[in-house]
Every structure is written in C-alpha cells, then in structure tokens.
PDB file of N, CA and C in Angstrom:
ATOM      1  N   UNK A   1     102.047  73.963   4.470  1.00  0.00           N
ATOM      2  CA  UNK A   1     102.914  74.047   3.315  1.00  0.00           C
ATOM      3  C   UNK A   1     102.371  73.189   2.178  1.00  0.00           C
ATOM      4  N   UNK A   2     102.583  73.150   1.094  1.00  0.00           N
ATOM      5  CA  UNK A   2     101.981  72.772  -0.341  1.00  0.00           C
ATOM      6  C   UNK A   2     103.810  72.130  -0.508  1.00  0.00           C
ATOM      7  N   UNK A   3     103.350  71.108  -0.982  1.00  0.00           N
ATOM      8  CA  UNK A   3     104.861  70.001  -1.277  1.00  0.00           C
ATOM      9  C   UNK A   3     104.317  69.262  -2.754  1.00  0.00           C
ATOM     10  N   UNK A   4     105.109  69.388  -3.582  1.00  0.00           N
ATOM     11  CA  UNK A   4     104.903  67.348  -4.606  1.00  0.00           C
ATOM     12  C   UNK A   4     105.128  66.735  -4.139  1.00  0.00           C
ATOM     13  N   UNK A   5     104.792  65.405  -4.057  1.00  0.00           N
ATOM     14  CA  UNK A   5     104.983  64.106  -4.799  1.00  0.00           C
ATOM     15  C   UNK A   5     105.068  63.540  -5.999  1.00  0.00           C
ATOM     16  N   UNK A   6     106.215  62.762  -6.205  1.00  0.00           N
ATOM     17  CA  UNK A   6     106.498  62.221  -7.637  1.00  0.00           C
ATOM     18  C   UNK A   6     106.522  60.930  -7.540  1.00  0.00           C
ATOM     19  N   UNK A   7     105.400  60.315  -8.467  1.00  0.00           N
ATOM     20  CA  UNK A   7     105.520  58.863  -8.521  1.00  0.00           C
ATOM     21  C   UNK A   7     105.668  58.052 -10.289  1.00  0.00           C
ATOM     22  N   UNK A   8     105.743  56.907 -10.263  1.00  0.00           N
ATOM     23  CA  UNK A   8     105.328  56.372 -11.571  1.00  0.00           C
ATOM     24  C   UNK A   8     105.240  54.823 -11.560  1.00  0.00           C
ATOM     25  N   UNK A   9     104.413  54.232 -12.259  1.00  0.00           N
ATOM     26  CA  UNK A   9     104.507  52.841 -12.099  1.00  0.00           C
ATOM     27  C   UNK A   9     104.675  52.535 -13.727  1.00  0.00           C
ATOM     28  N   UNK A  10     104.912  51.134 -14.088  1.00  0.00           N
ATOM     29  CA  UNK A  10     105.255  50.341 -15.346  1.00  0.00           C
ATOM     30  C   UNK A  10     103.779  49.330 -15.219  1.00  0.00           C
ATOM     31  N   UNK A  11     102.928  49.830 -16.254  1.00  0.00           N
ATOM     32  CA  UNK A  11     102.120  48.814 -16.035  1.00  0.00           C
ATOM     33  C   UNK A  11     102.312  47.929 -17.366  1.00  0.00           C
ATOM     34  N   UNK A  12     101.063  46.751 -16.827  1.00  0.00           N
ATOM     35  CA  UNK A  12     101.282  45.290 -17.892  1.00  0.00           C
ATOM     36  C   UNK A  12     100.924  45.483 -19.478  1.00  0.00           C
ATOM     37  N   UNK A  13      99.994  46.421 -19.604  1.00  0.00           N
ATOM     38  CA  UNK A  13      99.516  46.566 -20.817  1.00  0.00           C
ATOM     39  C   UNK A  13      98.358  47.571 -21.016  1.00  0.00           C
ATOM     40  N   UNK A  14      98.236  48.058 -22.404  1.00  0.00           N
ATOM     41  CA  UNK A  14      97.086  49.016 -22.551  1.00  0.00           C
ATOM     42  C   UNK A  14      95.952  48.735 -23.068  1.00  0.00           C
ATOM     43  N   UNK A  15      95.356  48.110 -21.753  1.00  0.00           N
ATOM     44  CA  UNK A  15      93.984  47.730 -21.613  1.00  0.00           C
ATOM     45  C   UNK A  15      93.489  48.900 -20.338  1.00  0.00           C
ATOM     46  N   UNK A  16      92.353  48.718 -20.213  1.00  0.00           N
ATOM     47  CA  UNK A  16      91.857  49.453 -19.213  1.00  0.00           C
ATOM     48  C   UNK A  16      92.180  48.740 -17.686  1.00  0.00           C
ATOM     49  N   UNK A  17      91.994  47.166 -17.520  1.00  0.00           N
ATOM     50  CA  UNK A  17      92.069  46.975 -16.241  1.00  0.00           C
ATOM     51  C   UNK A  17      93.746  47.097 -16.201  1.00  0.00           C
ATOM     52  N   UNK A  18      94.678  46.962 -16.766  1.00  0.00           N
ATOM     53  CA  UNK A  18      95.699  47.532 -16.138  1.00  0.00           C
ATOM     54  C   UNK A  18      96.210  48.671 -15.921  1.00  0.00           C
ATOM     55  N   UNK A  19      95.996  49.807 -16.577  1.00  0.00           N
ATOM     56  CA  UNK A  19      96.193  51.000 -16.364  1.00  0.00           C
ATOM     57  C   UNK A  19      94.974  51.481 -15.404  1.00  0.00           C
ATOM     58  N   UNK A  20      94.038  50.817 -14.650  1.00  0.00           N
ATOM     59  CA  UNK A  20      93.413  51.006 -13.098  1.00  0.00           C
ATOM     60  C   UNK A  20      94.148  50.372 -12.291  1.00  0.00           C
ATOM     61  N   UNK A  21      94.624  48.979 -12.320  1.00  0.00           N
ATOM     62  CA  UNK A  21      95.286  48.653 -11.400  1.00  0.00           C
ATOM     63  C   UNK A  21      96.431  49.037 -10.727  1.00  0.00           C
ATOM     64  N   UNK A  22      97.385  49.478 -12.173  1.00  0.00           N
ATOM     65  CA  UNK A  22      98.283  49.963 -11.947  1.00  0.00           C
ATOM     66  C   UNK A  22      98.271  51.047 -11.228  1.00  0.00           C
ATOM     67  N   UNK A  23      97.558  51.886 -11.620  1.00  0.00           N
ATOM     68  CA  UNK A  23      97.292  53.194 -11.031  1.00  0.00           C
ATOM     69  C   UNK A  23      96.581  53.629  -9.601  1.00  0.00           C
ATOM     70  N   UNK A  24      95.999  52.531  -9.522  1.00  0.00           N
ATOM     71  CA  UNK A  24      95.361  52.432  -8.420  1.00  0.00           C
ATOM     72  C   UNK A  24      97.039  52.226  -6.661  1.00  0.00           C
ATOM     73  N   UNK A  25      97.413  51.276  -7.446  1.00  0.00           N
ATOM     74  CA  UNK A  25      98.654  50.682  -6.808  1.00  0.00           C
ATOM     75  C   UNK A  25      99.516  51.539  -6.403  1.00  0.00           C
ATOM     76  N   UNK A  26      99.788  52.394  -7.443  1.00  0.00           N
ATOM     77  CA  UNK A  26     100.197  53.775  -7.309  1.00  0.00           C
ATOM     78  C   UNK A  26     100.007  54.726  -6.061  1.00  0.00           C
ATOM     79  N   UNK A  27      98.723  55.178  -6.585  1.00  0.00           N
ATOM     80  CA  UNK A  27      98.091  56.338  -5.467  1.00  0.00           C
ATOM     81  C   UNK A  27      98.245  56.005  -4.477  1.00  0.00           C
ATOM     82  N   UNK A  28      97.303  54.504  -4.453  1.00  0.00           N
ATOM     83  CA  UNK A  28      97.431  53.823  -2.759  1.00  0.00           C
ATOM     84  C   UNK A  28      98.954  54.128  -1.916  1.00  0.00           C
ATOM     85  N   UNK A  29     100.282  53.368  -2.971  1.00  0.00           N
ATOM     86  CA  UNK A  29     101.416  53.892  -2.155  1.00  0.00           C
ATOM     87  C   UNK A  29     101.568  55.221  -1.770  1.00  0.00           C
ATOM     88  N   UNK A  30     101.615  55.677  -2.964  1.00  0.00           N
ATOM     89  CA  UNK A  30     101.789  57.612  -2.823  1.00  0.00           C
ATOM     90  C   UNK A  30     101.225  57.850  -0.972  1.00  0.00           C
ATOM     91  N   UNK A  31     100.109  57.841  -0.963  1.00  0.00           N
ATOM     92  CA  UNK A  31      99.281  57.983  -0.448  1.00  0.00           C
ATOM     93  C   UNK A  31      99.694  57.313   1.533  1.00  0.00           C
ATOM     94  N   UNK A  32      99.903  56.078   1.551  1.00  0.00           N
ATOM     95  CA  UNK A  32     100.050  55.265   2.697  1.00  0.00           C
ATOM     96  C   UNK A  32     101.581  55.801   2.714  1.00  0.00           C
ATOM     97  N   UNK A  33     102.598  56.122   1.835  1.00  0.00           N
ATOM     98  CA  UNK A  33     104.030  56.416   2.084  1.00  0.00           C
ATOM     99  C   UNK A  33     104.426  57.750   3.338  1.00  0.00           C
ATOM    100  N   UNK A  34     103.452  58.565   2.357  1.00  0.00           N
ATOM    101  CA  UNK A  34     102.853  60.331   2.895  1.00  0.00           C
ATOM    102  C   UNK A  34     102.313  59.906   4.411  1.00  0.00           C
ATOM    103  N   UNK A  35     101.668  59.305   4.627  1.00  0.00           N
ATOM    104  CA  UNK A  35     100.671  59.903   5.401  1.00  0.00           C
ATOM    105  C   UNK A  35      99.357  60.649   5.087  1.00  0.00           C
ATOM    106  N   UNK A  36      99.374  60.641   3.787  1.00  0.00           N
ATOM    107  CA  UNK A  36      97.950  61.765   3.306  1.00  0.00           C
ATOM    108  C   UNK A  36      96.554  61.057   3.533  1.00  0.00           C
ATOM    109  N   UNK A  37      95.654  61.748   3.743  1.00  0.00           N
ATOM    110  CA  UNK A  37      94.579  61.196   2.910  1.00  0.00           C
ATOM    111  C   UNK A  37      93.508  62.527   1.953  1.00  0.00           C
ATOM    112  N   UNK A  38      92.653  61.981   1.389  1.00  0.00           N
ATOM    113  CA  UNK A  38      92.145  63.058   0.133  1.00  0.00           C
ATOM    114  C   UNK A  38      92.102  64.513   0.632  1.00  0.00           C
ATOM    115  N   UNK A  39      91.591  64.357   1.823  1.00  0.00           N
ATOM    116  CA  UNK A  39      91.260  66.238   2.139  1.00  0.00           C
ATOM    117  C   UNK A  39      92.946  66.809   2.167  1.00  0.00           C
ATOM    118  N   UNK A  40      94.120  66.113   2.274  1.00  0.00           N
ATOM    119  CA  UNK A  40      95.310  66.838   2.092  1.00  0.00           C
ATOM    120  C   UNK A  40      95.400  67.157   0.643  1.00  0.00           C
ATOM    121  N   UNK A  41      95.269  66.103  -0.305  1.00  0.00           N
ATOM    122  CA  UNK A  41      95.518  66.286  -1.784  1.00  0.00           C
ATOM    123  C   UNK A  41      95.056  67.764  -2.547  1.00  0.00           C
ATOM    124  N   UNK A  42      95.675  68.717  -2.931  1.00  0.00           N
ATOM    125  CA  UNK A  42      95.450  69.256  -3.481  1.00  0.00           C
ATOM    126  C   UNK A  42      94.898  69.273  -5.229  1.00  0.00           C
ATOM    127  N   UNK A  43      96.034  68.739  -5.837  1.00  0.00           N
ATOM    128  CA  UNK A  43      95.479  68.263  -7.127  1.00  0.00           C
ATOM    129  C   UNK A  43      96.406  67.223  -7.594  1.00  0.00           C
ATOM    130  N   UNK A  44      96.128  66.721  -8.591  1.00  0.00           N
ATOM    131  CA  UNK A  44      96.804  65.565  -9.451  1.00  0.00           C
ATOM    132  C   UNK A  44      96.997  65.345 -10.761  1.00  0.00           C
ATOM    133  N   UNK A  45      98.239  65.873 -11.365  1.00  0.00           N
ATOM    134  CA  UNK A  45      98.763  65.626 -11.839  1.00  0.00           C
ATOM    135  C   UNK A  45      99.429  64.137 -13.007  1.00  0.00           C
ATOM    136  N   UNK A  46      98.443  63.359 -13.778  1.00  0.00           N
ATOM    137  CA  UNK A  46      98.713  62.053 -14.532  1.00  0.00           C
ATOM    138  C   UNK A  46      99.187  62.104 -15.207  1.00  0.00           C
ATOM    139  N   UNK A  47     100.449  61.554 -15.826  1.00  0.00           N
ATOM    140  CA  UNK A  47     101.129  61.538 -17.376  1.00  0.00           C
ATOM    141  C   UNK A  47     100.463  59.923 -17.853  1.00  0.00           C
ATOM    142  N   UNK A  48     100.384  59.730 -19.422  1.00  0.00           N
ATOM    143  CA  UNK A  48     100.851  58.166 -19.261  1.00  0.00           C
ATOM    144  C   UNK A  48     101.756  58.320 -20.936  1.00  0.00           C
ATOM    145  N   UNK A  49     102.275  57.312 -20.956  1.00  0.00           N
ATOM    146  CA  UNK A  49     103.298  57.400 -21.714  1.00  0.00           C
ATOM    147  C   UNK A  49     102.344  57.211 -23.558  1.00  0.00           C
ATOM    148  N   UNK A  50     102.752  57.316 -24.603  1.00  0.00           N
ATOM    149  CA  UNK A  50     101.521  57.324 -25.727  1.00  0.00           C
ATOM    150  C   UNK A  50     101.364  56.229 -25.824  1.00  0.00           C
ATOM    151  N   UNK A  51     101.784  55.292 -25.722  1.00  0.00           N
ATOM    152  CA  UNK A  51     101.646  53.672 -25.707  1.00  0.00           C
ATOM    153  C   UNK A  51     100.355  53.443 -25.042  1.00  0.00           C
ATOM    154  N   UNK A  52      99.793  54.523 -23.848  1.00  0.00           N
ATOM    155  CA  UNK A  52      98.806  53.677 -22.759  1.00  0.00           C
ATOM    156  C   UNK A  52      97.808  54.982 -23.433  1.00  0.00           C
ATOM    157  N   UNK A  53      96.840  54.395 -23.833  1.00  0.00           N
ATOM    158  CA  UNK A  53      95.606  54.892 -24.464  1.00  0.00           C
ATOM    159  C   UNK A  53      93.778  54.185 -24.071  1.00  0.00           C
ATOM    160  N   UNK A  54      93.948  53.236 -23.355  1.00  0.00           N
ATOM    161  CA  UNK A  54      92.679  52.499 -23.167  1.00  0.00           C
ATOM    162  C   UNK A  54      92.150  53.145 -21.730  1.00  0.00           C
ATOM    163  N   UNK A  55      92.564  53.851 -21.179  1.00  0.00           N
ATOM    164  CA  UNK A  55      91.415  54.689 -20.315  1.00  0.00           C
ATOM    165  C   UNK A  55      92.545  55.790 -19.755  1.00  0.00           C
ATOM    166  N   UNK A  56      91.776  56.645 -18.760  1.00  0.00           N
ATOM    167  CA  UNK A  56      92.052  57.780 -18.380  1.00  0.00           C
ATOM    168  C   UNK A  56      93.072  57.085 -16.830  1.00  0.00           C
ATOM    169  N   UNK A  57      94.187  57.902 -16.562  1.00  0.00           N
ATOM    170  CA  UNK A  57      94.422  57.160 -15.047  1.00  0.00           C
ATOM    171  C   UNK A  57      93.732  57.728 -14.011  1.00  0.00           C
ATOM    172  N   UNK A  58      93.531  59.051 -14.006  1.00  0.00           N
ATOM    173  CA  UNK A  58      92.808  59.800 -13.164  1.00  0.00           C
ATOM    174  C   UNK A  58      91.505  59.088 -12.924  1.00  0.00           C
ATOM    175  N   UNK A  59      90.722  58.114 -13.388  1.00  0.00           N
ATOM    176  CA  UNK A  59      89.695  57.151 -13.079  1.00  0.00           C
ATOM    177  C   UNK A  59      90.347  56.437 -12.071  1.00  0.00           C
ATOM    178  N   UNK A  60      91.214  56.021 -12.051  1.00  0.00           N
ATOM    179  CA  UNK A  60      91.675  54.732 -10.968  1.00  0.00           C
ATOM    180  C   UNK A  60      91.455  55.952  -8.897  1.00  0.00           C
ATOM    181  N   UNK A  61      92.178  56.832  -9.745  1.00  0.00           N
ATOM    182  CA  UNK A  61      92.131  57.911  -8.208  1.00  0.00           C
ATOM    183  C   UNK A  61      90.606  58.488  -8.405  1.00  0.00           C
ATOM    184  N   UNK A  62      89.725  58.586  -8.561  1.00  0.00           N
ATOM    185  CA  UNK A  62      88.226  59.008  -8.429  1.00  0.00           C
ATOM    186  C   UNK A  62      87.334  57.530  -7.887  1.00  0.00           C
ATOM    187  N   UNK A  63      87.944  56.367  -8.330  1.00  0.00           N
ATOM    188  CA  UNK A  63      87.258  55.273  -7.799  1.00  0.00           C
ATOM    189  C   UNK A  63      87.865  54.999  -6.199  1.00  0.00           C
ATOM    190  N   UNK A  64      88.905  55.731  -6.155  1.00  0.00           N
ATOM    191  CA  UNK A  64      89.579  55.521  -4.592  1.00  0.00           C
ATOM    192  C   UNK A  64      88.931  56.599  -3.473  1.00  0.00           C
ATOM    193  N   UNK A  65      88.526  57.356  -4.082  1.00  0.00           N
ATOM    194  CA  UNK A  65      88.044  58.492  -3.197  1.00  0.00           C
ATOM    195  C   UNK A  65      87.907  59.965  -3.527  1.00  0.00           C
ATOM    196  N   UNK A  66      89.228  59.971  -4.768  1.00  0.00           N
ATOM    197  CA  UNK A  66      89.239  61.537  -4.993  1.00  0.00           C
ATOM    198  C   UNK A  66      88.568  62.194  -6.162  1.00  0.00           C
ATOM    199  N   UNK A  67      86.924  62.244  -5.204  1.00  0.00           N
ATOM    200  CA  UNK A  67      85.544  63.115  -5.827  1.00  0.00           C
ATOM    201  C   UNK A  67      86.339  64.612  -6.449  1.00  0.00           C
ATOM    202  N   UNK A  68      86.474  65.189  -4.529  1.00  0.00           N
ATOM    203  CA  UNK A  68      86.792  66.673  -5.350  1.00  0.00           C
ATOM    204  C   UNK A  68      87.834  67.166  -5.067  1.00  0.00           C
ATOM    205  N   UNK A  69      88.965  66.350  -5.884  1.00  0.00           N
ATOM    206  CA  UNK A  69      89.987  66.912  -6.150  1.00  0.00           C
ATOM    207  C   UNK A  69      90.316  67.024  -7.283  1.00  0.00           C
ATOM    208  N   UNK A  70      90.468  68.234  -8.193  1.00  0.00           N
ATOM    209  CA  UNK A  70      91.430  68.319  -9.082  1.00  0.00           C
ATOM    210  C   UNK A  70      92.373  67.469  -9.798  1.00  0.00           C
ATOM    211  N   UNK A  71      91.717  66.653 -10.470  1.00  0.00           N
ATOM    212  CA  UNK A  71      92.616  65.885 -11.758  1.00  0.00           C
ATOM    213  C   UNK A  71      92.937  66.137 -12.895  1.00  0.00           C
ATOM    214  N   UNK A  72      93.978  65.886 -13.244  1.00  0.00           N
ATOM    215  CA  UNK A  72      94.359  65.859 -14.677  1.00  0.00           C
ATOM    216  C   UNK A  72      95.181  65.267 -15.284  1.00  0.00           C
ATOM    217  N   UNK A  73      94.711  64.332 -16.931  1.00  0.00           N
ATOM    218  CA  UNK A  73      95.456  63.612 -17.465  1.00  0.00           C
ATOM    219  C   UNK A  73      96.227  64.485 -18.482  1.00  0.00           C
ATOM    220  N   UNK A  74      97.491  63.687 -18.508  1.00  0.00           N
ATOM    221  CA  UNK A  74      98.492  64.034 -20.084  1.00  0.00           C
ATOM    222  C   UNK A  74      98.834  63.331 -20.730  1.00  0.00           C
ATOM    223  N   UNK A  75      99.773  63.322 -21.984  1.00  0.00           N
ATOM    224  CA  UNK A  75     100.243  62.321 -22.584  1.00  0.00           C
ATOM    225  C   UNK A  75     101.980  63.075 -22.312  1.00  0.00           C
ATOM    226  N   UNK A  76     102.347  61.952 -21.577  1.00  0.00           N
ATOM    227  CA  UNK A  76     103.875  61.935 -21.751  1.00  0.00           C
ATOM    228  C   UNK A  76     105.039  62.041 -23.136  1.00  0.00           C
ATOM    229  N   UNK A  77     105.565  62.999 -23.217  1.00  0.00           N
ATOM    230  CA  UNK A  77     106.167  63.321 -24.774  1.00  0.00           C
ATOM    231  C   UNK A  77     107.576  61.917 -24.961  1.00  0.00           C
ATOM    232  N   UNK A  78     106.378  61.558 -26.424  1.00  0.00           N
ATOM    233  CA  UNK A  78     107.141  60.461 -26.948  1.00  0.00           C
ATOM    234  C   UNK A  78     108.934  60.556 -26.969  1.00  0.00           C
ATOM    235  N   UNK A  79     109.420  60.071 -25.808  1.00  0.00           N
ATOM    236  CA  UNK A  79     110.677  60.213 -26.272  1.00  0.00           C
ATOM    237  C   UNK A  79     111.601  58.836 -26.579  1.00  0.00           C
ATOM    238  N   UNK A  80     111.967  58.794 -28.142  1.00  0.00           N
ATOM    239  CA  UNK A  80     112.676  57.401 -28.651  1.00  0.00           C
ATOM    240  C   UNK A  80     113.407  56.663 -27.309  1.00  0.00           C
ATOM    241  N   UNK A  81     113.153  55.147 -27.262  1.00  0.00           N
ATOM    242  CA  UNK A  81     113.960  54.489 -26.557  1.00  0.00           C
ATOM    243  C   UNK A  81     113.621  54.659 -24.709  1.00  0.00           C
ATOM    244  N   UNK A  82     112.442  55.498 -24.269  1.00  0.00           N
ATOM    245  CA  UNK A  82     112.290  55.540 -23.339  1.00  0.00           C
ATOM    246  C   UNK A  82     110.905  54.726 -22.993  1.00  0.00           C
ATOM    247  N   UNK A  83     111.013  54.369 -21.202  1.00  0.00           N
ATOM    248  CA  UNK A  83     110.309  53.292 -20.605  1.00  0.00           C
ATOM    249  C   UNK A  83     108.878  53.484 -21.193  1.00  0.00           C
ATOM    250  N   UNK A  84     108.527  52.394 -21.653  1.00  0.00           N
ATOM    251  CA  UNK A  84     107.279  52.275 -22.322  1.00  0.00           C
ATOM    252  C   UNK A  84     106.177  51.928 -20.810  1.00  0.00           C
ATOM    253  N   UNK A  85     105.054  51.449 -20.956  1.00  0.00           N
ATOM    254  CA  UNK A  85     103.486  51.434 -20.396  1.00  0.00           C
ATOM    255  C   UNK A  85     103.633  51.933 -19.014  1.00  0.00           C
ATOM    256  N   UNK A  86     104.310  53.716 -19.102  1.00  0.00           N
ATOM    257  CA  UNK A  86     104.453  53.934 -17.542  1.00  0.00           C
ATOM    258  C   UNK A  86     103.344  55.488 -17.338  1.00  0.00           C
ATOM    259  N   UNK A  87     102.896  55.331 -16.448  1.00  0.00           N
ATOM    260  CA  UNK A  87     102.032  56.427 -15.887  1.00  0.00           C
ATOM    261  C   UNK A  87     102.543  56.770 -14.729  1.00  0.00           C
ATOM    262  N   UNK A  88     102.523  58.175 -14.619  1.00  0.00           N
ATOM    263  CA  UNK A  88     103.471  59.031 -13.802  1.00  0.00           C
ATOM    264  C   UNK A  88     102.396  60.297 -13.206  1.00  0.00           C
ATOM    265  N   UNK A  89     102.588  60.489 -11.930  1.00  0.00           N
ATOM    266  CA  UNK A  89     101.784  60.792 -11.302  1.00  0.00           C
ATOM    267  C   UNK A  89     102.589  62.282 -10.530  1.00  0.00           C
ATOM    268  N   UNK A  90     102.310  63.811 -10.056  1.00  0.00           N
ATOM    269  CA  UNK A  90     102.681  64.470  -9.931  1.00  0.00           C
ATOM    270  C   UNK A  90     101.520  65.459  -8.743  1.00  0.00           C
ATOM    271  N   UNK A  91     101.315  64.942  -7.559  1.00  0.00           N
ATOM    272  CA  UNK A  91     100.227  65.416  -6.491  1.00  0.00           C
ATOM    273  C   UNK A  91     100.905  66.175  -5.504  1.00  0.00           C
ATOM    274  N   UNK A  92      99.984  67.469  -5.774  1.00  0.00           N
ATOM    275  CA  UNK A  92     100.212  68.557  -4.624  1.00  0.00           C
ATOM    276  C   UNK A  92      99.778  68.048  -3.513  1.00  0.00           C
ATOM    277  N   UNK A  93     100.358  68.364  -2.209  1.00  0.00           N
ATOM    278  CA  UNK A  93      99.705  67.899  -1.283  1.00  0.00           C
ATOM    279  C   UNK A  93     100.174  69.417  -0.090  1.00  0.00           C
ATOM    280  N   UNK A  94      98.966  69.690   0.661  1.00  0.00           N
ATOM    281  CA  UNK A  94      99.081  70.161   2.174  1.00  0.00           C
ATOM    282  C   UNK A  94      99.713  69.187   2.956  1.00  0.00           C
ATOM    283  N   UNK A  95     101.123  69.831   3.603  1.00  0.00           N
ATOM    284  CA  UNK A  95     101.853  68.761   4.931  1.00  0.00           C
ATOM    285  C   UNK A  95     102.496  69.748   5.182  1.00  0.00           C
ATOM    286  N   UNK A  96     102.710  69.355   6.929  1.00  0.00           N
ATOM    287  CA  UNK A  96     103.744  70.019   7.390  1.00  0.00           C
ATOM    288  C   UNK A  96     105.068  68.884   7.406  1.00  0.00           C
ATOM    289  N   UNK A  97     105.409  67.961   6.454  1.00  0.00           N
ATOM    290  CA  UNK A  97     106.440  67.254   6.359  1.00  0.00           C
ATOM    291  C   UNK A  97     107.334  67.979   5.868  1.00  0.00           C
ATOM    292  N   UNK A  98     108.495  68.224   5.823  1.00  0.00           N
ATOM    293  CA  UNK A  98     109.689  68.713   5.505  1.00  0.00           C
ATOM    294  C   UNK A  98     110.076  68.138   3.958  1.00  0.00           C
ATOM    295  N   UNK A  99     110.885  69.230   3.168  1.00  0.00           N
ATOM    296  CA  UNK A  99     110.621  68.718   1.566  1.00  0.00           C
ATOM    297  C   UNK A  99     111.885  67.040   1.565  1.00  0.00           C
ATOM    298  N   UNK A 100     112.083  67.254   2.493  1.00  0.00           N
ATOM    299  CA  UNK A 100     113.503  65.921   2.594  1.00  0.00           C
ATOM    300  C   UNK A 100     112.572  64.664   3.297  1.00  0.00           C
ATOM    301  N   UNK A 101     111.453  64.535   3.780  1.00  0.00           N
ATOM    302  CA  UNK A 101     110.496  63.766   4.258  1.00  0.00           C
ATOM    303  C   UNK A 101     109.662  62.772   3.002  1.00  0.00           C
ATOM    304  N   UNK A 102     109.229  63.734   2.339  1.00  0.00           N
ATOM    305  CA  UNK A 102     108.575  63.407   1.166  1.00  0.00           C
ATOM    306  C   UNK A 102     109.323  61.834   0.721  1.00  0.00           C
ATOM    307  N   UNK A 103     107.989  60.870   0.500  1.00  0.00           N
ATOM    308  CA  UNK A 103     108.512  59.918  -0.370  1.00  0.00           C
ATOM    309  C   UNK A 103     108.000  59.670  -1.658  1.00  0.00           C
ATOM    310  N   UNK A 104     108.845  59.775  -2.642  1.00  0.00           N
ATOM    311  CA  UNK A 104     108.550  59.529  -4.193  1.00  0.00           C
ATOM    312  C   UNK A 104     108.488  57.711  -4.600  1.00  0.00           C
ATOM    313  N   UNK A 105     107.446  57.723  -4.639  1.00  0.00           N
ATOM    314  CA  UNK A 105     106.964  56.392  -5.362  1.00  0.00           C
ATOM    315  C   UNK A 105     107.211  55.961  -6.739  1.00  0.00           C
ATOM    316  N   UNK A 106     107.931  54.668  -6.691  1.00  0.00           N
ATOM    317  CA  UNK A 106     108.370  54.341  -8.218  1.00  0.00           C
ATOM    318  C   UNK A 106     108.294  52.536  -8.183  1.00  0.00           C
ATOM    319  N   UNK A 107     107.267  52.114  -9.090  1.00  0.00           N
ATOM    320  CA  UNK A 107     107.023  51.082  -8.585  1.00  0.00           C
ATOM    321  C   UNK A 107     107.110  49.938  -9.801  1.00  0.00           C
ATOM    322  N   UNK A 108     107.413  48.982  -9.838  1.00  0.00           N
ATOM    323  CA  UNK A 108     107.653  48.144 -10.730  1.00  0.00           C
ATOM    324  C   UNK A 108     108.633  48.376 -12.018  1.00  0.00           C
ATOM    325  N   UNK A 109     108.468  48.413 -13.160  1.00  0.00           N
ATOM    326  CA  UNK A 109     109.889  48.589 -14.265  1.00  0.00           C
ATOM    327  C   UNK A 109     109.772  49.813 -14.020  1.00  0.00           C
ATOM    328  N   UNK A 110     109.142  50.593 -13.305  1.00  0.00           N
ATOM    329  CA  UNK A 110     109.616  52.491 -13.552  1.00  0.00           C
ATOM    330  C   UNK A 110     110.602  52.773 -12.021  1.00  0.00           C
ATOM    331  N   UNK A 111     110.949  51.608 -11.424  1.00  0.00           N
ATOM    332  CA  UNK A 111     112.316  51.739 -10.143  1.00  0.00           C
ATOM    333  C   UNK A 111     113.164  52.447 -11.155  1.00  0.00           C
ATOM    334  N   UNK A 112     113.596  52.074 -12.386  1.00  0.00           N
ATOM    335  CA  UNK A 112     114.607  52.477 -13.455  1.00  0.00           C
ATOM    336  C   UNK A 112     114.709  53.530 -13.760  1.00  0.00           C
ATOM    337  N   UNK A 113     113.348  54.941 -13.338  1.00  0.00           N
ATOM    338  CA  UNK A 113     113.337  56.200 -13.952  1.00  0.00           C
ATOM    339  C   UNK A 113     114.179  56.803 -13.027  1.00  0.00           C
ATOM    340  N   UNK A 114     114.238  56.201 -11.430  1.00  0.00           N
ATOM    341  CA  UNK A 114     114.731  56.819 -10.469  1.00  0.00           C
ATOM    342  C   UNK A 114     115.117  55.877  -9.959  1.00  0.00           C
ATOM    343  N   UNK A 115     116.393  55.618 -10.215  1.00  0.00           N
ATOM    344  CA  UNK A 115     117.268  54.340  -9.267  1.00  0.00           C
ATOM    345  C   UNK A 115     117.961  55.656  -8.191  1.00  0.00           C
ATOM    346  N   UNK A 116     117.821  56.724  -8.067  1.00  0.00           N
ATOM    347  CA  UNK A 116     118.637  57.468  -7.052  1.00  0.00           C
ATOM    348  C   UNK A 116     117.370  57.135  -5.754  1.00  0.00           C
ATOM    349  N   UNK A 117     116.484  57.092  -5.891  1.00  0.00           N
ATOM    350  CA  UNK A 117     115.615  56.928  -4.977  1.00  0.00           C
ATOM    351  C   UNK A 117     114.620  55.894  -4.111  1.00  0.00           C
ATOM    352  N   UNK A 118     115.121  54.778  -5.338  1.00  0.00           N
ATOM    353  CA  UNK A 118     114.259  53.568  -5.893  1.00  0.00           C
ATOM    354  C   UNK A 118     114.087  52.934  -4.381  1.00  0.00           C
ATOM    355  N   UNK A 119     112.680  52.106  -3.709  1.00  0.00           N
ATOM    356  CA  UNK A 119     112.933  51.711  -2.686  1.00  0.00           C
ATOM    357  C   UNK A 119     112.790  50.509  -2.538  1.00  0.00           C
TER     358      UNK A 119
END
C-alpha cells in the first residue's frame, strides 16, 4: 500500500545550517517513527515557509541517504500571521501499516500546527 506521512519542524533561523539541521531532525523522526527506511520512500514532498530561503530542505534528506528518491521543494503560501521558519514535509511511503498506524511528525514550535496529534 502507498500511505503519507505528514511532518513539520520550526527551525532557528534562515541560514543554511539550520534549515539542514532542522530538516535533517525531521526525516530522521519521520523515518525511525515509521519504521521506513529509503527503499520504502517513495517520494518527498518539502514546503518551507517564505521566510526560509538559504538552502533547499530536500539537501538535508539526500545527505541522509535519499540518492534516488524523488524530491521536491516548495514555497509554502504566505499566509498573514501564520508559524514562521517552518518546513513541512509530505512522504509517500510503501507499508503495509494501516492508515491509523501512521505517525505524523511535528517537532518543535510546529507541535502548534497539530496540537490534535502533537506527541
């Protein structure tokens, strides 16, 4: 079966080493939460919010492992008054986990996008 995952983290600032770290921090959970590793990943899915401009996030997941998978960055649509330096992450994955199994990762000030889930 082909499932999402939905994640997002709040990073420190828009420099490059934090939008890797952050992102890195990210996947890793995504990733160790699931059970996945790269040959499940189908593709990936990056938002970052317009605030975060000093590198790509999809770099942080190619330095972790994922050569050939399918990435892609976006820019998250500016919306007034919403969580600023957050990159949001959206990965297909192969599992036979059940869609109620799935864990959505939300990590640092972005617990707030999803307090229904927040862990």
């Amino acid at each position: 079966m082909v499932r999402a995952v939905r994640g997002a983290i709040q990073v420190d600032g828009d420099d490059r080493e934090s939008i890797l770290a952050g992102t890195t921090e990210l996947v890793t959970e995504v990733m160790a939460r699931n059970k996945l590793t790269t040959d499940d990943v189908i593709s990936v899915i990056f938002t970052a919010t317009p605030d975060l401009t000093a590198e790509f996030p999809a770099l942080a997941a190619r330095k972790l492992g994922f050569h050939d998978v399918p990435l892609l960055c976006a820019s998250e649509i500016d919306v007034p008054g919403a969580l600023p330096r957050v990159v949001r992450l959206m990965a297909h994955v192969a599992t036979d986990r059940p869609r109620q199994e799935i864990q959505h990762v939300y990590l640092r000030g972005a617990v707030a996008l999803r307090v229904d889930i927040a862990q």
